[in-house]
N, C-alpha and C. Protein backbone atom coordinates (compact mmCIF):
# COMPACT_ATOMS: atom_id res chain seq x y z
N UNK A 1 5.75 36.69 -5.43
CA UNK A 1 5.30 36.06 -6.64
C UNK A 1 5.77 34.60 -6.64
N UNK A 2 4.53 33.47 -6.61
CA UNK A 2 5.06 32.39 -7.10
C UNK A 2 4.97 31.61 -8.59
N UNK A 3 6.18 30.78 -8.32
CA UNK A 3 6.94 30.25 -9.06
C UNK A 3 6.11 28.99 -9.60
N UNK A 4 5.51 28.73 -11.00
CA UNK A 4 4.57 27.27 -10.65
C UNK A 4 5.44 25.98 -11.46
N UNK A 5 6.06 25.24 -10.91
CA UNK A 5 6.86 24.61 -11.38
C UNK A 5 6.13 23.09 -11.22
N UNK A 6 6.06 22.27 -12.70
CA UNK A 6 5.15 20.78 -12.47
C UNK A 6 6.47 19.84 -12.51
N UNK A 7 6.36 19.07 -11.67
CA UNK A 7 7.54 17.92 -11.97
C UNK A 7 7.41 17.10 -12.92
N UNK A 8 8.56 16.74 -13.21
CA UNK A 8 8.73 15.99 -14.45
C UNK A 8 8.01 14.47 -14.20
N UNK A 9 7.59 13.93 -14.57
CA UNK A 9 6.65 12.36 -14.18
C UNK A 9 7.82 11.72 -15.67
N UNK A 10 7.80 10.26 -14.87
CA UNK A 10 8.60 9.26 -15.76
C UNK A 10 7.76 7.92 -15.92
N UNK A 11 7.94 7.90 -16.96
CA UNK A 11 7.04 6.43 -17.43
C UNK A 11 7.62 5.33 -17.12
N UNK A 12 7.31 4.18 -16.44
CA UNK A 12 8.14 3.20 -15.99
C UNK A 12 7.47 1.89 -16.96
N UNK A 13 8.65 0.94 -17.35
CA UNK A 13 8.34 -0.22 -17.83
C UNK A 13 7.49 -0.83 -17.06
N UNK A 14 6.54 -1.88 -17.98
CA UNK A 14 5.75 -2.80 -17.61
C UNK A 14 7.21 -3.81 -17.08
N UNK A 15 6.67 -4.69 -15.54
CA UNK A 15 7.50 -5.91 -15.59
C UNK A 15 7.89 -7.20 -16.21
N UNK A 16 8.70 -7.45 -16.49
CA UNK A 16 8.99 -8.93 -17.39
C UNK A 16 8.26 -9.93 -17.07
N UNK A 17 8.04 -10.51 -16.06
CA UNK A 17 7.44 -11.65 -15.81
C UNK A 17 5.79 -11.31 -16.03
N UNK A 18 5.22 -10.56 -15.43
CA UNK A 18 3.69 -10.40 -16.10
C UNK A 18 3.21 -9.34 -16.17
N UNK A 19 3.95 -8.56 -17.02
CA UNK A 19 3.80 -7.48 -17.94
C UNK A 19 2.64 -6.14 -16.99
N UNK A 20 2.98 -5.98 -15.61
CA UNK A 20 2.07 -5.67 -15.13
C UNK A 20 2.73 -4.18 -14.53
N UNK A 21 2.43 -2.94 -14.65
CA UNK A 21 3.06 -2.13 -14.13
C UNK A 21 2.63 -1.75 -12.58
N UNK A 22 1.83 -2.44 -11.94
CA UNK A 22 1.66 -2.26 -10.55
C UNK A 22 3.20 -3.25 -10.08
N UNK A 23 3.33 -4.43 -10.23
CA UNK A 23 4.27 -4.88 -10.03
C UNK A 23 5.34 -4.16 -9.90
N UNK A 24 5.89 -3.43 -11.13
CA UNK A 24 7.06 -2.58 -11.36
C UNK A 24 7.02 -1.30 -10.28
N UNK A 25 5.92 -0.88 -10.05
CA UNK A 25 5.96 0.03 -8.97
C UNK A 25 6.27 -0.72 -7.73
N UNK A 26 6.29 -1.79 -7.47
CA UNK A 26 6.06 -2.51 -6.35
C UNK A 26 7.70 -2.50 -5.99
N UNK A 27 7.93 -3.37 -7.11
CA UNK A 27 9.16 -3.61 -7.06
C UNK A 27 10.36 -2.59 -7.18
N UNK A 28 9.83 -1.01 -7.71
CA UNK A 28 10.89 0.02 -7.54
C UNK A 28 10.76 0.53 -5.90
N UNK A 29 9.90 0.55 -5.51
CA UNK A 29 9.39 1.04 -4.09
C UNK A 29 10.21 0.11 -3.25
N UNK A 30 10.24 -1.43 -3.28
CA UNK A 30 10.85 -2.20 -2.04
C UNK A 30 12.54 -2.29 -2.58
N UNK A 31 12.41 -1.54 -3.78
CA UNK A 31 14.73 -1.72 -4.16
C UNK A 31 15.23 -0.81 -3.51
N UNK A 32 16.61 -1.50 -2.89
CA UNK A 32 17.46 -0.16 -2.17
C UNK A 32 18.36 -0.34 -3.09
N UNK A 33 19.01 0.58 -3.00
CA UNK A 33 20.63 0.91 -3.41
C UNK A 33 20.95 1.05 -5.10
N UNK A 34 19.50 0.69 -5.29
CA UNK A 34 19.52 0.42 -7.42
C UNK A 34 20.00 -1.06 -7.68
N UNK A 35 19.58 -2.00 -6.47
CA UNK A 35 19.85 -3.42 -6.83
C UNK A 35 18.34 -4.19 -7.40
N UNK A 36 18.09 -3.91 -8.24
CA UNK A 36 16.35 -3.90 -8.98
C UNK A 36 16.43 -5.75 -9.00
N UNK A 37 16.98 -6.26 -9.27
CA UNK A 37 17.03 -7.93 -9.70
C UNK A 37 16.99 -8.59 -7.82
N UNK A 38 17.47 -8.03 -7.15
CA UNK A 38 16.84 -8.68 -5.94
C UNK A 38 15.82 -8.23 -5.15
N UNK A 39 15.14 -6.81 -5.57
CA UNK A 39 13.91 -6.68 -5.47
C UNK A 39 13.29 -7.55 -5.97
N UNK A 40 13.36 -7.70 -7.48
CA UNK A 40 12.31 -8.51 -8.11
C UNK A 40 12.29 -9.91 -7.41
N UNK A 41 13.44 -10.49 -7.30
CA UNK A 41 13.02 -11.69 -6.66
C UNK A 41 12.61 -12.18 -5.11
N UNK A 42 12.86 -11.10 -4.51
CA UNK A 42 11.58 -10.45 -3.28
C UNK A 42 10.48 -10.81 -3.83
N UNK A 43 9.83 -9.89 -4.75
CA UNK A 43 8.56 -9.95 -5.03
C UNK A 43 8.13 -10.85 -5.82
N UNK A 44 8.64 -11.24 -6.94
CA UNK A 44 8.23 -12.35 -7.14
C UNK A 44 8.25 -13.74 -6.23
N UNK A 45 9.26 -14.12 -5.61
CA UNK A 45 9.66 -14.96 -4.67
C UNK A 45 8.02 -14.91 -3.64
N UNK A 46 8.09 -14.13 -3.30
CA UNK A 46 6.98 -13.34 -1.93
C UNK A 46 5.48 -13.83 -2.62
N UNK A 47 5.24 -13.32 -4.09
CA UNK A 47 3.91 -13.65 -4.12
C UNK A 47 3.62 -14.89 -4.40
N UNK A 48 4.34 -15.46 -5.24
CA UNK A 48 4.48 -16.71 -5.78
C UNK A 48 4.21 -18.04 -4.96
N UNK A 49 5.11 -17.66 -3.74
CA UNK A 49 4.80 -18.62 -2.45
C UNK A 49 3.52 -18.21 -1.96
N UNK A 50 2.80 -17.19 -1.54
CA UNK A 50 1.73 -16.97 -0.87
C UNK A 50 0.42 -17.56 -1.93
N UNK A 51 0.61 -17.59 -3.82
CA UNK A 51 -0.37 -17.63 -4.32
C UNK A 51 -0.23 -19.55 -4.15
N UNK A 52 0.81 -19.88 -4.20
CA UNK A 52 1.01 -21.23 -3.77
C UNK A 52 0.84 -21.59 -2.85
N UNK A 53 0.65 -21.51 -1.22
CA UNK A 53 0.32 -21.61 -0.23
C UNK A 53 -1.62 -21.48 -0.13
N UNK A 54 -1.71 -20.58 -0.80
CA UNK A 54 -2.94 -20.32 -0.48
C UNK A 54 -3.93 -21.53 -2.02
N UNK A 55 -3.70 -21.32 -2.84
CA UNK A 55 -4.22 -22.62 -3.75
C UNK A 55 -3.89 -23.95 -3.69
N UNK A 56 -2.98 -24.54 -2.62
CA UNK A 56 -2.63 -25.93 -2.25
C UNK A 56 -3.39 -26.14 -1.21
N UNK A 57 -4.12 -25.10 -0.49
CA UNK A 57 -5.03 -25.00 0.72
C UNK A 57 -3.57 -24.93 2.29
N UNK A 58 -2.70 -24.85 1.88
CA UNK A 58 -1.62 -24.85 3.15
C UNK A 58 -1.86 -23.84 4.29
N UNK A 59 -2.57 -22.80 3.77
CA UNK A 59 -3.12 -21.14 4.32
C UNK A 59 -4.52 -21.06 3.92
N UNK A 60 -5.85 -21.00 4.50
CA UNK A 60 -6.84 -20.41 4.39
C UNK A 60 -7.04 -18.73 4.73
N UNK A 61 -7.61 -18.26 3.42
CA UNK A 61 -7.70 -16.63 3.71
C UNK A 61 -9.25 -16.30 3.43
N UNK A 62 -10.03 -15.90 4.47
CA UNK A 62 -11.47 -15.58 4.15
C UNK A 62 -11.69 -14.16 3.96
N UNK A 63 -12.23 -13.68 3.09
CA UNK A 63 -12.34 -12.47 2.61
C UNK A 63 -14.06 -13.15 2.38
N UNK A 64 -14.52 -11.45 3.63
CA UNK A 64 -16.22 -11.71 3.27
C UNK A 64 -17.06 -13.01 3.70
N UNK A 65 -16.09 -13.75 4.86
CA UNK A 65 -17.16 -15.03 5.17
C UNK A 65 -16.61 -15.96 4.66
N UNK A 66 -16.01 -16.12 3.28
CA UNK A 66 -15.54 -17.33 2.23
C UNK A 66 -14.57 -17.40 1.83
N UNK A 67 -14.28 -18.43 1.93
CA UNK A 67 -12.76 -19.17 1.05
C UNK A 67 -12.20 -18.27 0.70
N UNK A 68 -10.58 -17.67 0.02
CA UNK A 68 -10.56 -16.98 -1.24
C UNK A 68 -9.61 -17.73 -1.53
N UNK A 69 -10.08 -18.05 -2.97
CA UNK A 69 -8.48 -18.24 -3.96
C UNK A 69 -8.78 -17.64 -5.22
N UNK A 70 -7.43 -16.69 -5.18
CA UNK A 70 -6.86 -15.89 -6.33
C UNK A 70 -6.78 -16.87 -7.78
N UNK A 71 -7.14 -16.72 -8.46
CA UNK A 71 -6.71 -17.41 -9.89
C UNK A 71 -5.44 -16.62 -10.12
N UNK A 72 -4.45 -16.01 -10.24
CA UNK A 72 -3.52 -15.81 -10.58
C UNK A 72 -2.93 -15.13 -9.66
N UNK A 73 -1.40 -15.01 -9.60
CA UNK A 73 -0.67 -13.97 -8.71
C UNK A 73 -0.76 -12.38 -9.05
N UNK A 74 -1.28 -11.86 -10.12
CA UNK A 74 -2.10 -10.51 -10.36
C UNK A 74 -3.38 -9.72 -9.76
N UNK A 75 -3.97 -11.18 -10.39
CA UNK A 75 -5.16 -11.20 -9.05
C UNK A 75 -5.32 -11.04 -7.22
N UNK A 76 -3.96 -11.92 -6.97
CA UNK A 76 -3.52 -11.61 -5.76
C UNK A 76 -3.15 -10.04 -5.11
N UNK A 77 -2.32 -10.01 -5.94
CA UNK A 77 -1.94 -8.66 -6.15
C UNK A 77 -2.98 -7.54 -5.87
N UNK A 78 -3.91 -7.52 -6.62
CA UNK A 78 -5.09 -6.54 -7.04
C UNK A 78 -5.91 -6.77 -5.38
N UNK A 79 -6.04 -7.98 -4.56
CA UNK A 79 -6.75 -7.95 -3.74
C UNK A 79 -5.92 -7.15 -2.57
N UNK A 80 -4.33 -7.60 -2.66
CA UNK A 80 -3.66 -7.11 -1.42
C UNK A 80 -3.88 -5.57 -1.41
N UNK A 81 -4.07 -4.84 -2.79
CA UNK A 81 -4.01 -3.75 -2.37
C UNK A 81 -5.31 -3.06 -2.28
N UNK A 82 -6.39 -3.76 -2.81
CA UNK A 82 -8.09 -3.22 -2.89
C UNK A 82 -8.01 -3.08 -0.87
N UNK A 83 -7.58 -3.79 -0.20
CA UNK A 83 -7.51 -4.24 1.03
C UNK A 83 -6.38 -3.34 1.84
N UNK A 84 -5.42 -2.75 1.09
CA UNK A 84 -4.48 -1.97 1.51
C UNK A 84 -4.73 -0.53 1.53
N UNK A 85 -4.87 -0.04 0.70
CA UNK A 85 -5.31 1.48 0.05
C UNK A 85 -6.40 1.83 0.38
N UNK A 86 -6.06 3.66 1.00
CA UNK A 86 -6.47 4.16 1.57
C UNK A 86 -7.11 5.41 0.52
N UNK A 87 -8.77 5.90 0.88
CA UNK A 87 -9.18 6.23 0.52
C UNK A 87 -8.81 8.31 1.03
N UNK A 88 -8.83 8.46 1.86
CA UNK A 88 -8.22 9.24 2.65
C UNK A 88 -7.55 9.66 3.56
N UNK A 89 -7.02 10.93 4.14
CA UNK A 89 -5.74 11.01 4.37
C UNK A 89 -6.06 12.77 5.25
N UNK A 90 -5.44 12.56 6.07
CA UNK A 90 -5.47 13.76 6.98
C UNK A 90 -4.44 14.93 6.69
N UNK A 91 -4.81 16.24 6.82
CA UNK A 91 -3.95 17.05 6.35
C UNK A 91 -4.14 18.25 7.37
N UNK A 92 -2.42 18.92 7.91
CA UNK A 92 -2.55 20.12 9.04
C UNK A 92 -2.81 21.38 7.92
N UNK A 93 -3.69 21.87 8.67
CA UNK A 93 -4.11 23.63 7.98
C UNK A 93 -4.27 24.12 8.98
N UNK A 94 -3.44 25.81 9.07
CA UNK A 94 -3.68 26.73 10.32
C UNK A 94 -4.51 27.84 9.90
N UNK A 95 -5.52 28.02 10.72
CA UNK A 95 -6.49 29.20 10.54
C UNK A 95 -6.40 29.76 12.15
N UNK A 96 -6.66 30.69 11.86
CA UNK A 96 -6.76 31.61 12.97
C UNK A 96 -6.27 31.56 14.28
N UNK A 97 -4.76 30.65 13.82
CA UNK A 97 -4.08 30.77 15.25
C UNK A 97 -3.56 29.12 15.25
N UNK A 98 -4.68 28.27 15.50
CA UNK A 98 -4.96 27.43 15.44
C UNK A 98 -4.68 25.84 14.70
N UNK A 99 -3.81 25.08 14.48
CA UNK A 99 -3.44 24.04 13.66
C UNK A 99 -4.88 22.89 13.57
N UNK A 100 -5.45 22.76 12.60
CA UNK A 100 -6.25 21.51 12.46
C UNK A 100 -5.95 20.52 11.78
N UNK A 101 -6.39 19.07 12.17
CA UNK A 101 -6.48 18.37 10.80
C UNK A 101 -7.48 18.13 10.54
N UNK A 102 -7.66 17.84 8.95
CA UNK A 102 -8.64 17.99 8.28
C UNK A 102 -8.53 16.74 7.44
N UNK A 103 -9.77 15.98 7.27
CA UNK A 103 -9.50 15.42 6.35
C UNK A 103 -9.50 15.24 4.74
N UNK A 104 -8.95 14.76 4.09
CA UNK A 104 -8.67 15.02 2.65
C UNK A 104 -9.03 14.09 1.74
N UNK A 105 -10.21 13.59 0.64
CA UNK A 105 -9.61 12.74 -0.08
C UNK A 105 -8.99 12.39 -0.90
N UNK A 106 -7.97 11.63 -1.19
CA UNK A 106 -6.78 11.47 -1.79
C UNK A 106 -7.09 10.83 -3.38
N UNK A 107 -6.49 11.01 -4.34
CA UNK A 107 -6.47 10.29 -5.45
C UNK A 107 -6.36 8.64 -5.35
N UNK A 108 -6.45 8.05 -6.55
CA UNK A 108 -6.14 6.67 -6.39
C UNK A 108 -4.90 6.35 -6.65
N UNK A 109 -3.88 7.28 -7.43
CA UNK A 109 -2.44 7.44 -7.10
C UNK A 109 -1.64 7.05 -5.89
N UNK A 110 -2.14 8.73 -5.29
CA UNK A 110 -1.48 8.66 -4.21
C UNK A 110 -1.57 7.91 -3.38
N UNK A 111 -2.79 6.65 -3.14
CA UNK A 111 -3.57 5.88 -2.55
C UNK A 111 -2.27 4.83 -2.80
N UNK A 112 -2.29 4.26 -4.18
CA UNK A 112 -1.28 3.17 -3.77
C UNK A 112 -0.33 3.23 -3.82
N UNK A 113 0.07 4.39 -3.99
CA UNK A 113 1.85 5.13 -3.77
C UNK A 113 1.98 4.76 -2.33
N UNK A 114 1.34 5.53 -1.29
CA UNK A 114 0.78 4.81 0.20
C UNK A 114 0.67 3.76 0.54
N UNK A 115 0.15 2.80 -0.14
CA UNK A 115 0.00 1.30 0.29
C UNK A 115 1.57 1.02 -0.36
N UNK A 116 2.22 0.66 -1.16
CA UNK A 116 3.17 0.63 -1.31
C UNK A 116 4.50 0.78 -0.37
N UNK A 117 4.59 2.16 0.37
CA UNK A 117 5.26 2.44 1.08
C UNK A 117 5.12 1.77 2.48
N UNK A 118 4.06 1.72 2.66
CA UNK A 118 3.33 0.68 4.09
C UNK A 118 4.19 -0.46 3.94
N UNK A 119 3.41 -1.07 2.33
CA UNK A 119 4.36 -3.05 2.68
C UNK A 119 5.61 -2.69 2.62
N UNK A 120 6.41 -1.58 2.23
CA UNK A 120 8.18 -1.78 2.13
C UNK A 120 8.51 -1.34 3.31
N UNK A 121 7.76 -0.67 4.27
CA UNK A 121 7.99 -0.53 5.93
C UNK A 121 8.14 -1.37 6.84
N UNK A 122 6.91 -1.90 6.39
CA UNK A 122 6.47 -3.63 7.33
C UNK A 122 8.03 -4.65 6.92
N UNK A 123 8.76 -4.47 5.81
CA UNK A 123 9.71 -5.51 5.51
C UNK A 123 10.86 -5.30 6.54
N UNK A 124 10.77 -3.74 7.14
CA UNK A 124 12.00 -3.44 7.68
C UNK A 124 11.62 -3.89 9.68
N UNK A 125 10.06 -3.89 9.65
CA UNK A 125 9.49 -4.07 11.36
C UNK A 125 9.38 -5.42 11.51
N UNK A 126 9.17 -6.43 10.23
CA UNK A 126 8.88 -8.12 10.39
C UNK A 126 10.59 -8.48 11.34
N UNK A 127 9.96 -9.57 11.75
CA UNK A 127 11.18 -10.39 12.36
C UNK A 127 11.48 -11.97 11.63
N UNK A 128 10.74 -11.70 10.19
CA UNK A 128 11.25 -13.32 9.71
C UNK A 128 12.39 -12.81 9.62
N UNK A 129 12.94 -14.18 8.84
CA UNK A 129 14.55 -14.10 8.49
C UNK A 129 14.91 -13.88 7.20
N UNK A 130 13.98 -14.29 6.43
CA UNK A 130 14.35 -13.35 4.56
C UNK A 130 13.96 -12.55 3.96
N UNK A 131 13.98 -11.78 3.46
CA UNK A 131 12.97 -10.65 2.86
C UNK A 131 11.71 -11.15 2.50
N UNK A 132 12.05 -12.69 1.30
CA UNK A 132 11.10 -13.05 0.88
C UNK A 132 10.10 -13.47 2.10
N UNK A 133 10.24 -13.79 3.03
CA UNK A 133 9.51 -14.50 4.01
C UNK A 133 8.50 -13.02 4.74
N UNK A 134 9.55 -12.22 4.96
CA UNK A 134 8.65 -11.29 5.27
C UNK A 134 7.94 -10.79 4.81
N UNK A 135 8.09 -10.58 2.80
CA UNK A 135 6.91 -9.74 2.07
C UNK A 135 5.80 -11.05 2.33
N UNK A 136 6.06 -12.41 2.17
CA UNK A 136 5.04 -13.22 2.15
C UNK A 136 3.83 -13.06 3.35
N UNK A 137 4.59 -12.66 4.39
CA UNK A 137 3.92 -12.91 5.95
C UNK A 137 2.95 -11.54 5.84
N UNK A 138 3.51 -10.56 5.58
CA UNK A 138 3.07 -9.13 5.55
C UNK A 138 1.90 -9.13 4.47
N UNK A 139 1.95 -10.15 3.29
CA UNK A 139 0.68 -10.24 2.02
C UNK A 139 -0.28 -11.39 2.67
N UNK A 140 0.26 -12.08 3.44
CA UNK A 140 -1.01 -12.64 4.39
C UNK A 140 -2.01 -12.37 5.50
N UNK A 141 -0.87 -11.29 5.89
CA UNK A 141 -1.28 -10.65 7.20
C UNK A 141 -2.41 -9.94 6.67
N UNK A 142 -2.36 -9.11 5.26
CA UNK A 142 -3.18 -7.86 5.02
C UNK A 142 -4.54 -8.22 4.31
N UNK A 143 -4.33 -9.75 4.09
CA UNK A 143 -5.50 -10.58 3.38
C UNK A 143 -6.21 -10.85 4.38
N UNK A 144 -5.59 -11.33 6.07
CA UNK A 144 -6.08 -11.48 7.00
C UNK A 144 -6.99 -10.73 7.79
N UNK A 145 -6.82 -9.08 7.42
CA UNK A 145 -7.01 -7.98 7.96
C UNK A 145 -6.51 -7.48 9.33
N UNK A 146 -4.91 -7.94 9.14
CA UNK A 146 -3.94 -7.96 10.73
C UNK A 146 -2.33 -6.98 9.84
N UNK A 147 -1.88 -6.89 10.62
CA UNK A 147 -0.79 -6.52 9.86
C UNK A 147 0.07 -5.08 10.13
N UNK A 148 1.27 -4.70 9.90
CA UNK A 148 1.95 -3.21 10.04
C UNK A 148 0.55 -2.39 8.92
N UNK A 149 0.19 -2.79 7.80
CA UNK A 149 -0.29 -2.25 6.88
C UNK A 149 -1.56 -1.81 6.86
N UNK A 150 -2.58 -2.41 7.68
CA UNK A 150 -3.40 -2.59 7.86
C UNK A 150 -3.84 -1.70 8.96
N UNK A 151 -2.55 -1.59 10.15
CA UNK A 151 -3.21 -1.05 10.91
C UNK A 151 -2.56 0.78 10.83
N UNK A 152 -1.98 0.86 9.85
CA UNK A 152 -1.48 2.26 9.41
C UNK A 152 -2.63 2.25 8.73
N UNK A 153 -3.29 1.62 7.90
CA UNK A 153 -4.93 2.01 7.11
C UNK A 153 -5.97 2.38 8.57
N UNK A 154 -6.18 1.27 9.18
CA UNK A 154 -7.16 1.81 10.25
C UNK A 154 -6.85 2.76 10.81
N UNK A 155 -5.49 3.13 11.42
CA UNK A 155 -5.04 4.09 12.27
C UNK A 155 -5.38 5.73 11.66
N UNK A 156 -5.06 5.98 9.96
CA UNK A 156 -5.58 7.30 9.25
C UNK A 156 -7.13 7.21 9.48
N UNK A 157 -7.53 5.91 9.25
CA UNK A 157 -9.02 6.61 8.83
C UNK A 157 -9.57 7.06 10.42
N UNK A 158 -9.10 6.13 11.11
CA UNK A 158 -10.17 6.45 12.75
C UNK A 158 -9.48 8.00 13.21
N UNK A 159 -8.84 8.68 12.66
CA UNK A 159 -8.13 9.55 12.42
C UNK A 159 -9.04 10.75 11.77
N UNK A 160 -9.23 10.53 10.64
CA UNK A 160 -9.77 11.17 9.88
C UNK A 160 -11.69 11.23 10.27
N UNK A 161 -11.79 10.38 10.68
CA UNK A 161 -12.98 10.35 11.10
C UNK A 161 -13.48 10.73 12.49
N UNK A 162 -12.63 11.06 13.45
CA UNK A 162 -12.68 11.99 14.27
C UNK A 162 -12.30 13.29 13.63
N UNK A 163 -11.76 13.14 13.11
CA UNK A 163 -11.77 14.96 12.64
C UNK A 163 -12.48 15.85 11.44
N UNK A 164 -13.42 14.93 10.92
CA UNK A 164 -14.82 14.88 10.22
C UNK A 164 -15.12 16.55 10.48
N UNK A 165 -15.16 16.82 11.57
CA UNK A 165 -15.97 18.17 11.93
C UNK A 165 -15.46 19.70 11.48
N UNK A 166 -13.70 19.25 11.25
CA UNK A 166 -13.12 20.11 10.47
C UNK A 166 -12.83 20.14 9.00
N UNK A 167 -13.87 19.43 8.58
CA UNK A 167 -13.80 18.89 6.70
C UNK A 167 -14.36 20.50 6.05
N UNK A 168 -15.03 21.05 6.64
CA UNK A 168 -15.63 22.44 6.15
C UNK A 168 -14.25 23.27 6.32
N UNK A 169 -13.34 23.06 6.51
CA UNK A 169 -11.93 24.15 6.52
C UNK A 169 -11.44 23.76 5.24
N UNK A 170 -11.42 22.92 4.80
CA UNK A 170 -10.72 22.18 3.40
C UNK A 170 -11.16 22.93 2.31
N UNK A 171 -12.22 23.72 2.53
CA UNK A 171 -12.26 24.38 1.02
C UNK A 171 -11.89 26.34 1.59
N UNK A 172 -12.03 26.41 2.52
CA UNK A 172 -11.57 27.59 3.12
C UNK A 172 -10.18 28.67 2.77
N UNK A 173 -9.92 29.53 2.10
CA UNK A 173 -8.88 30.20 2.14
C UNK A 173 -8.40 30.77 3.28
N UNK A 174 -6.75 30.22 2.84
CA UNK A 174 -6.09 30.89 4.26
C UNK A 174 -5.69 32.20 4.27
């Protein structure tokens, strides 16, 4: 007999500087140790320079053929991850002996719970020298369509799309 137990979900503050709760996820995801004030200035630090770099023209980023400039660092935000986040996601199921993967599609949750975890990975594989330098390099890279982040997105889907043929197991009882 199982047990159906739902976890408890916690509501997290909007962030101070622009009241944005993707931010705040951003910024609980890249804090270690419960030092939240030098996360934030990671991330703020990180976008701030890139939305400045990229509207002084210092960095050209073409998205689609053309120019892009963000009108705000939210906006920025919203593109790194439209560009980050993954629509689906591969999953092992054993039938008849046999381990497959299958592919799955994922919520828009869990989607940027995922992208999330990607850019706070990439901070630990970059070789700049400050944090801030690295979230900056890593939010250019993924605008670029280059990057740790980017290629953990390509790497699931070409993934998932070879294994297309086992999508009819996904509704299957085991």
């Amino acid at each position: 007999m199982t047990i159906d137990i739902t976890a408890i979900k916690f509501d997290i503050e909007p962030d101070f500087r622009y009241n944005s709760f993707v931010f705040a996820k951003l910024i609980n995801k890249i804090m270690k140790s419960g030092k939240k004030s030098i996360a934030e200035k990671i991330v703020y630090g990180a976008f701030e320079k890139v939305f400045q770099d990229i509207s002084t023209g210092a960095v050209d980023v073409k998205i689609s053929g053309s120019i892009y400039k963000p009108d705000s660092v939210i906006n920025l935000l919203d593109s790194v991850l439209q560009k980050s986040m993954i629509g689906i996601e591969v999953v092992t199921k054993r039938v008849g002996g046999s381990n497959y993967k299958i592919p799955k599609p994922i919520s828009p949750k869990r989607s940027l719970s995922i992208a999330f975890s990607w850019i706070a990975q990439s901070l630990e594989s970059r070789s700049e020298k400050t944090a801030i330098e690295k979230l900056s390099a890593e939010v250019l890279d993924i605008l670029n369509d280059r990057g740790f982040t980017i290629k953990k997105k390509t790497e699931i889907e070409k993934n998932a799309e070879a294994n297309r043929a086992f999508a009819h197991l996904l509704t299957r009882k085991s």
